[in-house]
N, C-alpha and C. Protein backbone atom coordinates (compact mmCIF):
# COMPACT_ATOMS: atom_id res chain seq x y z
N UNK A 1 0.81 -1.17 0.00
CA UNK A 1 0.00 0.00 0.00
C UNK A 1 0.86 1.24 0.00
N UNK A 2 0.36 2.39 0.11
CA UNK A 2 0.88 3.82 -0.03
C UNK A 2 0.26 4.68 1.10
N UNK A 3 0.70 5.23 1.92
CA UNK A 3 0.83 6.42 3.18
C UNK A 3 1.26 7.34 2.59
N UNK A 4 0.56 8.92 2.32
CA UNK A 4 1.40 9.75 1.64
C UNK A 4 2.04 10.06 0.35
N UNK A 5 1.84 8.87 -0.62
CA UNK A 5 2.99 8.49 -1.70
C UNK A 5 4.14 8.12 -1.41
N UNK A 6 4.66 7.56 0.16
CA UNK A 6 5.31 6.51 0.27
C UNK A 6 4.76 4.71 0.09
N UNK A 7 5.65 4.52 -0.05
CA UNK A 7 5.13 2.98 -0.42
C UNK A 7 5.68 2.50 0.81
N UNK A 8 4.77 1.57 1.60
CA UNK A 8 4.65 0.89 2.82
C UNK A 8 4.66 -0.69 2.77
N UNK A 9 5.72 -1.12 3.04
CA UNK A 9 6.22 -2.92 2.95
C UNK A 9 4.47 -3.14 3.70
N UNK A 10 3.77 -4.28 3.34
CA UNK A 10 2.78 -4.82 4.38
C UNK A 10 3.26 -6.41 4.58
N UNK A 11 3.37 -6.81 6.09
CA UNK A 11 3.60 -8.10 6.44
C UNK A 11 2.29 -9.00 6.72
N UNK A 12 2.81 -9.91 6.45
CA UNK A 12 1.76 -10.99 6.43
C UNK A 12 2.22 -12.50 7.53
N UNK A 13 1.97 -12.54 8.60
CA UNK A 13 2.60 -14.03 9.01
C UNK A 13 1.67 -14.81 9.31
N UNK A 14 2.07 -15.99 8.94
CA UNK A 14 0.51 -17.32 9.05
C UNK A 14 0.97 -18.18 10.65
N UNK A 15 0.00 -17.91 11.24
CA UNK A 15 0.34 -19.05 12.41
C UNK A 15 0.11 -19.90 12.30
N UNK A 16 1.36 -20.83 13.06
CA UNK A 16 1.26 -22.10 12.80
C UNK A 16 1.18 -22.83 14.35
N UNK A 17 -0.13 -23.72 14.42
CA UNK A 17 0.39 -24.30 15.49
C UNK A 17 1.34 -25.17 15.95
N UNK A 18 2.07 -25.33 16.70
CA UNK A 18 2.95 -26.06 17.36
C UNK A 18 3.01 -27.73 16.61
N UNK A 19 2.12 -28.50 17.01
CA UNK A 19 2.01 -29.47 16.56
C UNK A 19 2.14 -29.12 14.62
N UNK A 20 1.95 -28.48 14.08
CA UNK A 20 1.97 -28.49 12.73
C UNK A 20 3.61 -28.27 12.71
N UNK A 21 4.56 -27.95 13.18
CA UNK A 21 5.84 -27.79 12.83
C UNK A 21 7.02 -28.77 13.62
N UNK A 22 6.24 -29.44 14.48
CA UNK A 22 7.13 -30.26 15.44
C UNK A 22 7.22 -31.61 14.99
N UNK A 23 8.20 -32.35 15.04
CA UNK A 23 8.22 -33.87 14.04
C UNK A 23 7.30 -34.99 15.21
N UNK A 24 6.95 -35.68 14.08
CA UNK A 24 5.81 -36.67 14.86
C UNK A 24 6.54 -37.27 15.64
N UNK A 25 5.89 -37.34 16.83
CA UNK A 25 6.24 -38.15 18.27
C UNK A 25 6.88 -37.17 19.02
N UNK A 26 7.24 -35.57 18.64
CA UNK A 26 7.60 -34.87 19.57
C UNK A 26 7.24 -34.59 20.90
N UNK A 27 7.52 -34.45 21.90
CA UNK A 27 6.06 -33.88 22.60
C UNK A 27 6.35 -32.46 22.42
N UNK A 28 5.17 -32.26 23.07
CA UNK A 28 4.80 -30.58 22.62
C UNK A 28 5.39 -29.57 23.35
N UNK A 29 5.71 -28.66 22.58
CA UNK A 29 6.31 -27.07 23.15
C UNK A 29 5.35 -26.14 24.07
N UNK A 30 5.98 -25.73 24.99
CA UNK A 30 4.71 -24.50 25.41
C UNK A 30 3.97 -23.34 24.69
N UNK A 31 4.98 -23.26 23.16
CA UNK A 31 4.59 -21.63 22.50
C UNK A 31 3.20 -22.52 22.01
N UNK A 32 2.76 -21.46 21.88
CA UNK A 32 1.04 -21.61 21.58
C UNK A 32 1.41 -20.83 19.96
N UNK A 33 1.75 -19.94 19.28
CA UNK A 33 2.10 -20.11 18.07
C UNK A 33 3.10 -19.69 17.52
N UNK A 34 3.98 -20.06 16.48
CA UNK A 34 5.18 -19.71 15.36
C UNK A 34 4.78 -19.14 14.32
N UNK A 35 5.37 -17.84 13.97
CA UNK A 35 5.55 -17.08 12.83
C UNK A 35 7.10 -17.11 12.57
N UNK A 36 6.58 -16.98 10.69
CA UNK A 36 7.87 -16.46 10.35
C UNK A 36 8.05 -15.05 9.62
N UNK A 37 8.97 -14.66 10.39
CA UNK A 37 9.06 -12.69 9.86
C UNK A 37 9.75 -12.96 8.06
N UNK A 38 9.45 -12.38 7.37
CA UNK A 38 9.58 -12.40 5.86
C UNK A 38 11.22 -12.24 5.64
N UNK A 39 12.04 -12.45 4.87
CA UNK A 39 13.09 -11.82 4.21
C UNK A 39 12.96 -10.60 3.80
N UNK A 40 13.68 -9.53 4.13
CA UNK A 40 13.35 -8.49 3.13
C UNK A 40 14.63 -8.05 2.20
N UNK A 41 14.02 -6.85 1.65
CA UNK A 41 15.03 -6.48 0.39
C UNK A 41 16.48 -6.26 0.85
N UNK A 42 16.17 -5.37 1.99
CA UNK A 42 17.04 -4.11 2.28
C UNK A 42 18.15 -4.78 3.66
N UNK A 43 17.66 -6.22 4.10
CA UNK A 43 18.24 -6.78 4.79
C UNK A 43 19.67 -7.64 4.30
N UNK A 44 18.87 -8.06 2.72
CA UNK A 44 20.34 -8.54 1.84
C UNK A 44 21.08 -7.93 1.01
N UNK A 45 19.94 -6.71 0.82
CA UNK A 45 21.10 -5.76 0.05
C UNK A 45 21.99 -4.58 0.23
N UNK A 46 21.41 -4.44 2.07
CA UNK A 46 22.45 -3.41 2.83
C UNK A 46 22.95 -4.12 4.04
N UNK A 47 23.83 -4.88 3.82
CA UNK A 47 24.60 -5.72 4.94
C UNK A 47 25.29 -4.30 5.23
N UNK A 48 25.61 -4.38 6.77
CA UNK A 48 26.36 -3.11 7.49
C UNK A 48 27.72 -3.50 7.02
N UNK A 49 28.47 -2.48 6.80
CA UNK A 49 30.10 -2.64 6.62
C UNK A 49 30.73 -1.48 6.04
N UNK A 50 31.73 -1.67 5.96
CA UNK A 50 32.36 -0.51 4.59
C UNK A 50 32.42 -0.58 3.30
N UNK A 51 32.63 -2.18 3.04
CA UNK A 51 32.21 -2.66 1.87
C UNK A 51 30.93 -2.49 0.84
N UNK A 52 29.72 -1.97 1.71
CA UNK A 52 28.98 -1.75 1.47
C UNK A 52 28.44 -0.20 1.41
N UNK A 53 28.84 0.67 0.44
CA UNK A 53 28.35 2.03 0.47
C UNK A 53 26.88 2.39 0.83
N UNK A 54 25.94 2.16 0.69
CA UNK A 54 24.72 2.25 1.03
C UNK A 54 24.54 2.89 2.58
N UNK A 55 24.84 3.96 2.78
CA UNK A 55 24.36 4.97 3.61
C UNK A 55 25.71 5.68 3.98
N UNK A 56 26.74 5.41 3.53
CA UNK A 56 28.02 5.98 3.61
C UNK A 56 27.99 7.50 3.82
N UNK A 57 29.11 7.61 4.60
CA UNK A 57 28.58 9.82 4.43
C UNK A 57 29.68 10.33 4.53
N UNK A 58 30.81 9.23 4.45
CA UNK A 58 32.38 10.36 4.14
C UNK A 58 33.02 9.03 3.48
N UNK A 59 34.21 9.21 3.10
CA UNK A 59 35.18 8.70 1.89
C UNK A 59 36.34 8.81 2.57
N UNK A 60 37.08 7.76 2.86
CA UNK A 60 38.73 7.81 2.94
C UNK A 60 39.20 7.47 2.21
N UNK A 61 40.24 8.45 1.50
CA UNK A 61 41.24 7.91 0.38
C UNK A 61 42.63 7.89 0.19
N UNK A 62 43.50 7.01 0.21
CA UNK A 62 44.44 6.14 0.61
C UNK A 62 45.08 5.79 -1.17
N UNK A 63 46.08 6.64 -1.90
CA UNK A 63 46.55 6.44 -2.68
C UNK A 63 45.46 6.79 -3.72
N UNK A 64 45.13 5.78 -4.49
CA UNK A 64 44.14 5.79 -5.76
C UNK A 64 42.80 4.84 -5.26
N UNK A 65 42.71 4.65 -3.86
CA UNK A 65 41.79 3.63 -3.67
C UNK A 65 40.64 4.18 -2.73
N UNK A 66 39.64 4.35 -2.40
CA UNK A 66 38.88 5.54 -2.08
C UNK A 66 37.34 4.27 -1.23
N UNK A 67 37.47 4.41 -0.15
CA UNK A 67 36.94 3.68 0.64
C UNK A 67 35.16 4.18 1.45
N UNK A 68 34.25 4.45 0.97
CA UNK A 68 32.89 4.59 1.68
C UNK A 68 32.94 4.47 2.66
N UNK A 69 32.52 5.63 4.06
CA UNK A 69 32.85 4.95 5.30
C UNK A 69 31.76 5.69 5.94
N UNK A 70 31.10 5.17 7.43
CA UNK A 70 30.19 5.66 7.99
C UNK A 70 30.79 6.59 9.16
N UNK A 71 30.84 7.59 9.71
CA UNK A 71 31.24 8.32 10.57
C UNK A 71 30.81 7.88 11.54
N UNK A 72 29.62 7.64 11.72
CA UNK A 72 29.06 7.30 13.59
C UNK A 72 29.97 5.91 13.91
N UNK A 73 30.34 4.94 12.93
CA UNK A 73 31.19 3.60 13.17
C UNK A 73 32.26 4.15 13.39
N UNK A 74 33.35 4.89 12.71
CA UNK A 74 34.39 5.46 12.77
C UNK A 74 34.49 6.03 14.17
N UNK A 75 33.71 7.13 14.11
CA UNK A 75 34.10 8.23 15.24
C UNK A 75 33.68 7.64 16.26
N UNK A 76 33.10 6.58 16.78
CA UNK A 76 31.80 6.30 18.38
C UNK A 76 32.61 5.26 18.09
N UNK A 77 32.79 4.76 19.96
CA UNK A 77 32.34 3.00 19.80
C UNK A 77 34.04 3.08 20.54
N UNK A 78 34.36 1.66 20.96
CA UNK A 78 35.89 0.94 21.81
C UNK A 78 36.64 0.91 20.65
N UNK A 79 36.39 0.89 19.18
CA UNK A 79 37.20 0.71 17.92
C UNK A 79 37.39 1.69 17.12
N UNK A 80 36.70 3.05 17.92
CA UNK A 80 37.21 4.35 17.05
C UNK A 80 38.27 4.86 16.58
N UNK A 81 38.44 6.27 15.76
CA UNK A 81 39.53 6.25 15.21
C UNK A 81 40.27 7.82 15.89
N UNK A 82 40.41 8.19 16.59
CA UNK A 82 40.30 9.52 17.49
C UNK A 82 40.45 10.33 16.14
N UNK A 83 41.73 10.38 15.42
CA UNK A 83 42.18 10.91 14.37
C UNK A 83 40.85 11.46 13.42
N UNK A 84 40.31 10.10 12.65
CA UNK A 84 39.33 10.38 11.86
C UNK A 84 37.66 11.09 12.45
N UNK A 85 37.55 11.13 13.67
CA UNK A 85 36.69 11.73 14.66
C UNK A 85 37.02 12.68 14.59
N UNK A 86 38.36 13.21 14.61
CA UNK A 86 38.88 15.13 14.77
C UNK A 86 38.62 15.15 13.31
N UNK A 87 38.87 14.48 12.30
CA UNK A 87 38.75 14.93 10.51
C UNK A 87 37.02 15.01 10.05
N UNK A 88 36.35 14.01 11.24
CA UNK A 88 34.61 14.48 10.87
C UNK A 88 34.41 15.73 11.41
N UNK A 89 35.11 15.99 12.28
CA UNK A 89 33.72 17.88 12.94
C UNK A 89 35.07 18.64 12.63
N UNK A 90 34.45 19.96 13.25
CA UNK A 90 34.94 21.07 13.45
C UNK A 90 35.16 22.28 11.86
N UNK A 91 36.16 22.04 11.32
CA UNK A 91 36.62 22.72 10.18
C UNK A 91 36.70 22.05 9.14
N UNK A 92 36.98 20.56 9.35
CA UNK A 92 36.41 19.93 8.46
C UNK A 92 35.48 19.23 8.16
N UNK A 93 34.91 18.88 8.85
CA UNK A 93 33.17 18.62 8.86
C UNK A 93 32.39 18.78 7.82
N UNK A 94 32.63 19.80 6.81
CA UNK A 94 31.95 20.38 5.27
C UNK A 94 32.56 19.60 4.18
N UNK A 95 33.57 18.94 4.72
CA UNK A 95 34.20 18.01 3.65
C UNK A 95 33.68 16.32 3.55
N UNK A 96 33.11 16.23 2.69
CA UNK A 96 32.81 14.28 2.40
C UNK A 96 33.67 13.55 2.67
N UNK A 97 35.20 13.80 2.68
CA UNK A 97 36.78 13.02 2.57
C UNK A 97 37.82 13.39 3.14
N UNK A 98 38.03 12.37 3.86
CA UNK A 98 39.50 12.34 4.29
C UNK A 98 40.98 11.85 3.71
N UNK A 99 42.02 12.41 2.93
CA UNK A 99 42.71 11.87 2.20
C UNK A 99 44.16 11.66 3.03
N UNK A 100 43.99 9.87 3.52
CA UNK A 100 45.26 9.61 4.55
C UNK A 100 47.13 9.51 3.39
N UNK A 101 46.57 9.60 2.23
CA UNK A 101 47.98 9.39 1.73
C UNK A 101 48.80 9.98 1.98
N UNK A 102 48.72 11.63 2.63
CA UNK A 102 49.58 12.26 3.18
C UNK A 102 49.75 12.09 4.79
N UNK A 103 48.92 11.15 5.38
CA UNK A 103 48.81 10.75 7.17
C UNK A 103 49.50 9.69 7.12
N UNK A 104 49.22 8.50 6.32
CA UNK A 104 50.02 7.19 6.83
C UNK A 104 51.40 6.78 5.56
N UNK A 105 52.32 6.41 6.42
CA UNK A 105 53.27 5.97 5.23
C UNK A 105 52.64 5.16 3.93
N UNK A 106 53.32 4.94 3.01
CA UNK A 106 52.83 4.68 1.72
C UNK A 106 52.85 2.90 1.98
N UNK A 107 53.73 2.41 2.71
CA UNK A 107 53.36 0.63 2.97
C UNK A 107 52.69 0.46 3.89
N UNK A 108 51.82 1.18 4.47
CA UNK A 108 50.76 1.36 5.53
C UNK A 108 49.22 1.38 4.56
N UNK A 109 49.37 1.74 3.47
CA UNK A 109 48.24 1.74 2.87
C UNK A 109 46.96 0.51 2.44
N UNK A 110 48.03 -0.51 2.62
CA UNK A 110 47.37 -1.87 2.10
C UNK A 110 46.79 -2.68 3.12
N UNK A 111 46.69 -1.49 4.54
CA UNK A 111 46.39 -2.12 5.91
C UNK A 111 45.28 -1.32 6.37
N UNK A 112 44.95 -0.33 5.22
CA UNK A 112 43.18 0.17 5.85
C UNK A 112 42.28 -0.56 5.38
N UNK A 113 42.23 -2.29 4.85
CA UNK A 113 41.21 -2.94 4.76
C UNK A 113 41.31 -3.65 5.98
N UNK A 114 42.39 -3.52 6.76
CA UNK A 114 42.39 -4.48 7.60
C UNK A 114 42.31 -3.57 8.75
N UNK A 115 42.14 -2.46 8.99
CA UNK A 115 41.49 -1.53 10.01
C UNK A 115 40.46 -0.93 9.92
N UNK A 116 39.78 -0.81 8.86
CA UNK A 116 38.47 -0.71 8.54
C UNK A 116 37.61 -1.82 9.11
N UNK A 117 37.96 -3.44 8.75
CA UNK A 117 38.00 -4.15 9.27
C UNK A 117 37.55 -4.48 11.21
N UNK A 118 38.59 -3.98 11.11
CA UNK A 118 38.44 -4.00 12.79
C UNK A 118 37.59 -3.03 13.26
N UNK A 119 37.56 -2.07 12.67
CA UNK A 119 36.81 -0.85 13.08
C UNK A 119 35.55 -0.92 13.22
N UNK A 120 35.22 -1.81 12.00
CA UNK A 120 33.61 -2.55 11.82
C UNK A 120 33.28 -3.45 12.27
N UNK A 121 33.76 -4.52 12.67
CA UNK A 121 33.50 -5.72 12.64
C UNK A 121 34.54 -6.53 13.78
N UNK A 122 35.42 -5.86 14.89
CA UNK A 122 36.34 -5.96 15.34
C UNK A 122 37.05 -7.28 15.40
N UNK A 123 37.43 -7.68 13.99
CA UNK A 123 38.21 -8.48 13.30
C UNK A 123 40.03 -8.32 13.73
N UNK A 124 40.37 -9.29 14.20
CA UNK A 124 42.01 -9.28 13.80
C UNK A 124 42.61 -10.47 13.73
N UNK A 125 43.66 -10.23 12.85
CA UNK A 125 44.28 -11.63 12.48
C UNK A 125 45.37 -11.82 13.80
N UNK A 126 45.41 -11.39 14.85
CA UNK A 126 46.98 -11.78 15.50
C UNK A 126 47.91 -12.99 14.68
N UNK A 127 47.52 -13.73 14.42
CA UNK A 127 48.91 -14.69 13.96
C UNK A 127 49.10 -14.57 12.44
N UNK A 128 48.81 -13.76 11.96
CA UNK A 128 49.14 -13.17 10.59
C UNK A 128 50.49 -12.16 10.96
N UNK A 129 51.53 -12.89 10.73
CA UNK A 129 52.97 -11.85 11.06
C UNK A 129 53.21 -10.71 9.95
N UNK A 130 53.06 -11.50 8.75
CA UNK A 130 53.54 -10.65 7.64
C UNK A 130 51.84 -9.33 7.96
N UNK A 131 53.13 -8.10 7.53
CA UNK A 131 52.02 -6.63 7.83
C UNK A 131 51.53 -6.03 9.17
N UNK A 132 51.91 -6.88 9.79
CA UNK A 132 51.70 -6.32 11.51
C UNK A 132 52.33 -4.97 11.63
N UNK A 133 53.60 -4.68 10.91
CA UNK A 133 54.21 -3.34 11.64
C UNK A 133 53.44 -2.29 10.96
N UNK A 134 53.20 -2.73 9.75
CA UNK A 134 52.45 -1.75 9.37
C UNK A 134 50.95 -1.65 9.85
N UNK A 135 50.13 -2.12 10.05
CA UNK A 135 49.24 -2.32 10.66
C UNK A 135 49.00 -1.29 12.57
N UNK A 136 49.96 -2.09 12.80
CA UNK A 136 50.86 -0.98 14.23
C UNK A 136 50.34 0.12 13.68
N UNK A 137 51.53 0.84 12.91
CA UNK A 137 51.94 1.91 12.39
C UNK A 137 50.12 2.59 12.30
N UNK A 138 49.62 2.13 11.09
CA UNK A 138 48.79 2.44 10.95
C UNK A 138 46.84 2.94 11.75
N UNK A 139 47.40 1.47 13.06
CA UNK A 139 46.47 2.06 14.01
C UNK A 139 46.97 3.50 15.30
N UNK A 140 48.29 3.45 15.23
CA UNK A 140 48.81 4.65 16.04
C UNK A 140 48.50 6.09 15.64
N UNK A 141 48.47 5.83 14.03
CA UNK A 141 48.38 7.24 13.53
C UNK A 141 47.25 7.42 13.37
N UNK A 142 45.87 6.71 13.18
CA UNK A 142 44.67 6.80 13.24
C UNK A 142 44.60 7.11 14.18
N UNK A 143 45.03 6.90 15.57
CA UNK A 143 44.53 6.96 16.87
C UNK A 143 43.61 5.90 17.01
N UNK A 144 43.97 4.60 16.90
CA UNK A 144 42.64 3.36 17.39
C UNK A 144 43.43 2.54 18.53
N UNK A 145 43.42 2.93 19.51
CA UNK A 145 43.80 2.19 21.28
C UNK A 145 43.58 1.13 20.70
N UNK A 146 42.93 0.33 20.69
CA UNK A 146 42.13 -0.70 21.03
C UNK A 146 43.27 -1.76 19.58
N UNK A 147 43.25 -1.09 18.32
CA UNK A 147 44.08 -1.56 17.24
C UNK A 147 45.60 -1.39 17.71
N UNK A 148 45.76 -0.55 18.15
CA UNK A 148 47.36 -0.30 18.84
C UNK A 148 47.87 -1.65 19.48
N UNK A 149 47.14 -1.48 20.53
CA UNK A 149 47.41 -2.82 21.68
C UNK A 149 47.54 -4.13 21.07
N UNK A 150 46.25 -4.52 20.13
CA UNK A 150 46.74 -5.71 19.43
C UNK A 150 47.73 -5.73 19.04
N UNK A 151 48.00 -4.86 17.78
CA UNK A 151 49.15 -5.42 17.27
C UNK A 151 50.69 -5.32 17.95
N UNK A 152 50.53 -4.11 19.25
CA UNK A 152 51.48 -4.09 19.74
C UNK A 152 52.10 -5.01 20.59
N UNK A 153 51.03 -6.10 20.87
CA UNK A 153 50.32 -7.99 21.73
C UNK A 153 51.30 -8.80 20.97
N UNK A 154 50.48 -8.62 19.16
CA UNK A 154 50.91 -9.38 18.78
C UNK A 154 52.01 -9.59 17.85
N UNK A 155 53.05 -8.49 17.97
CA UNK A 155 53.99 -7.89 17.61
C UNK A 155 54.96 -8.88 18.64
N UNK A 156 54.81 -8.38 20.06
CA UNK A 156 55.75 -9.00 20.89
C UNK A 156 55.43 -10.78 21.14
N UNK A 157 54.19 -11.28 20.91
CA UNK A 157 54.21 -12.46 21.37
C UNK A 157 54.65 -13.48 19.87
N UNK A 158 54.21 -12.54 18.66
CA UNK A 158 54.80 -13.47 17.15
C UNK A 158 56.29 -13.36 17.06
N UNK A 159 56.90 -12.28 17.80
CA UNK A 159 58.25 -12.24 17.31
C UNK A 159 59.51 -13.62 17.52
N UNK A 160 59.81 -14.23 16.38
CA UNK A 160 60.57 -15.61 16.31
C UNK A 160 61.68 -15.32 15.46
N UNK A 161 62.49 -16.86 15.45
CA UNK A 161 63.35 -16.50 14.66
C UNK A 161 62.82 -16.52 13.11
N UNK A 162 61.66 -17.26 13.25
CA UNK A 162 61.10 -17.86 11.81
C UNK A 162 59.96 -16.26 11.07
N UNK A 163 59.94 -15.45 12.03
CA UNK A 163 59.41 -14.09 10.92
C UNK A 163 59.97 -12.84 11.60
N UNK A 164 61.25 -13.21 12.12
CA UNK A 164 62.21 -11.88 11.91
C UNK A 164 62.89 -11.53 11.06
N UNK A 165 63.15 -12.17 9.86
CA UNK A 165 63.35 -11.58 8.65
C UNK A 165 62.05 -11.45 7.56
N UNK A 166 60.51 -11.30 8.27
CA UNK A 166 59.64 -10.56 7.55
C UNK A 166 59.54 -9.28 8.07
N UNK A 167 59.76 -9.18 9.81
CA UNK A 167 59.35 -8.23 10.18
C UNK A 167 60.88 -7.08 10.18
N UNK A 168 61.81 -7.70 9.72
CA UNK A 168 63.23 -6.77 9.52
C UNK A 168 62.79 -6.09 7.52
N UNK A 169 62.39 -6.69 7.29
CA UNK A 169 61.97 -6.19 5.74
C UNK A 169 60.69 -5.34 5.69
N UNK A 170 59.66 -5.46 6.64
CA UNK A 170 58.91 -4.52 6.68
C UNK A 170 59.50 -3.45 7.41
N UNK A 171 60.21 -3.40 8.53
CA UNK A 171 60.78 -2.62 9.11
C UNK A 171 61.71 -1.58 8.41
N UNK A 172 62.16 -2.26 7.17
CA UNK A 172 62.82 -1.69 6.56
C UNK A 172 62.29 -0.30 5.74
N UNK A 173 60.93 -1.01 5.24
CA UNK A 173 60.23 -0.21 4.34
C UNK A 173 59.72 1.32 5.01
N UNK A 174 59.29 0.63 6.69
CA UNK A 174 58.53 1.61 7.57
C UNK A 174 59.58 2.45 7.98
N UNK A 175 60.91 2.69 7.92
CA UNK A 175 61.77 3.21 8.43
C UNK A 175 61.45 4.38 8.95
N UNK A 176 61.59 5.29 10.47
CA UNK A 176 61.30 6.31 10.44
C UNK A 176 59.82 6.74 10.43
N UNK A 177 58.96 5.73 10.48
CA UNK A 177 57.58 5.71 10.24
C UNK A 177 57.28 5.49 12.16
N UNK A 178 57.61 5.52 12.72
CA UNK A 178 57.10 5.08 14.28
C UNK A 178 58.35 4.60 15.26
N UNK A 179 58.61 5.03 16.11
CA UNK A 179 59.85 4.59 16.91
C UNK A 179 60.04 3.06 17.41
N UNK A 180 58.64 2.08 17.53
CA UNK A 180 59.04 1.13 17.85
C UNK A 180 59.12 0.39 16.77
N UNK A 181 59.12 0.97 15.33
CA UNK A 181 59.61 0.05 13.98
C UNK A 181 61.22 0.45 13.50
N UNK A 182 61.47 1.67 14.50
CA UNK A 182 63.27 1.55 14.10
C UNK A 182 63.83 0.90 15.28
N UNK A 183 62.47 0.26 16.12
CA UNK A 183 63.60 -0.61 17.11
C UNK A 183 63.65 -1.69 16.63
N UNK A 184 63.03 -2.27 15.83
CA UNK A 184 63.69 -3.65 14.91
C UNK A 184 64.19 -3.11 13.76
N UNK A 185 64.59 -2.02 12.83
CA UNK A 185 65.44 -1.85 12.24
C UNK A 185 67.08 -2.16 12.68
């Protein structure tokens, strides 16, 4: 139907009694009846994420690669980004975008899917060695506590002999990028 010349989803659920959904010889449940709420459109076609632009309201862009992002996820919440919270208000606030290519080193770049990531969905790989420093790197300068600590966890608890010559080659790249990546330089 239509309210206004909006168009209004109408639901429909059929009750079912108990015995109609329970396998023969069950005994019986206390609910007196089962519905089922419908699938809708907007449930499979706006999964929450970053991946998903659909209500996006600022843009981080990181080299040539330009990322949809929600501010209230970013700025609110234990996985915020303090950094990108000071780049939503104040003076820049009138701007749609934040452009980190001049904020994070240039081998730091291939690690805002994986802090976006966390940011959304508070995802982390700890035993993924290769990219950790950058990763580090990259949650310090965002300002994300919460991303810091991990990798700074799992920085000290992965360090072996078997990926200190990944993390001496990333170190290499990050040079000068954060003081505790010229302490493994």
């Amino acid at each position: 139907g239509s309210v206004g010349g909006a168009m209004v989803a109408t639901f429909s659920a059929q009750l079912l009694r108990p015995a109609d959904v329970l396998p023969p010889g069950a005994p019986p449940k206390k609910k007196l009846f089962v519905a089922d709420f419908p699938v809708l459109k907007q449930d499979t076609e706006q999964e929450p994420g970053w991946r998903n632009a659909v209500h996006a309201d600022w843009s981080l862009k990181c080299g040539s690669e330009v990322f949809p992002v929600h501010k209230a996820i970013l700025c609110r919440g234990p996985r915020a980004s303090g950094f990108l919270a000071a780049a939503c208000r104040g003076a820049y606030s009138c701007m749609s975008e934040t452009d980190l290519s001049g904020v994070l080193p240039e081998p730091c770049w291939s690690s805002v899917p994986l802090v976006l990531d966390f940011v959304y969905e508070g995802t982390f790989a700890a035993d993924v060695a290769r990219g950790m420093l950058a990763l580090f790197v990259a949650a310090d300068v965002l300002q994300i506590k919460a991303l810091f600590e991990l990798a700074l966890e799992a920085l000290n608890n992965g360090f072996d002999w078997q990926v200190a010559p990944h993390f001496l080659v990333e170190s290499a790249t990050l040079r000068g990028a954060h003081p505790v990546v010229d302490q493994v330089a």
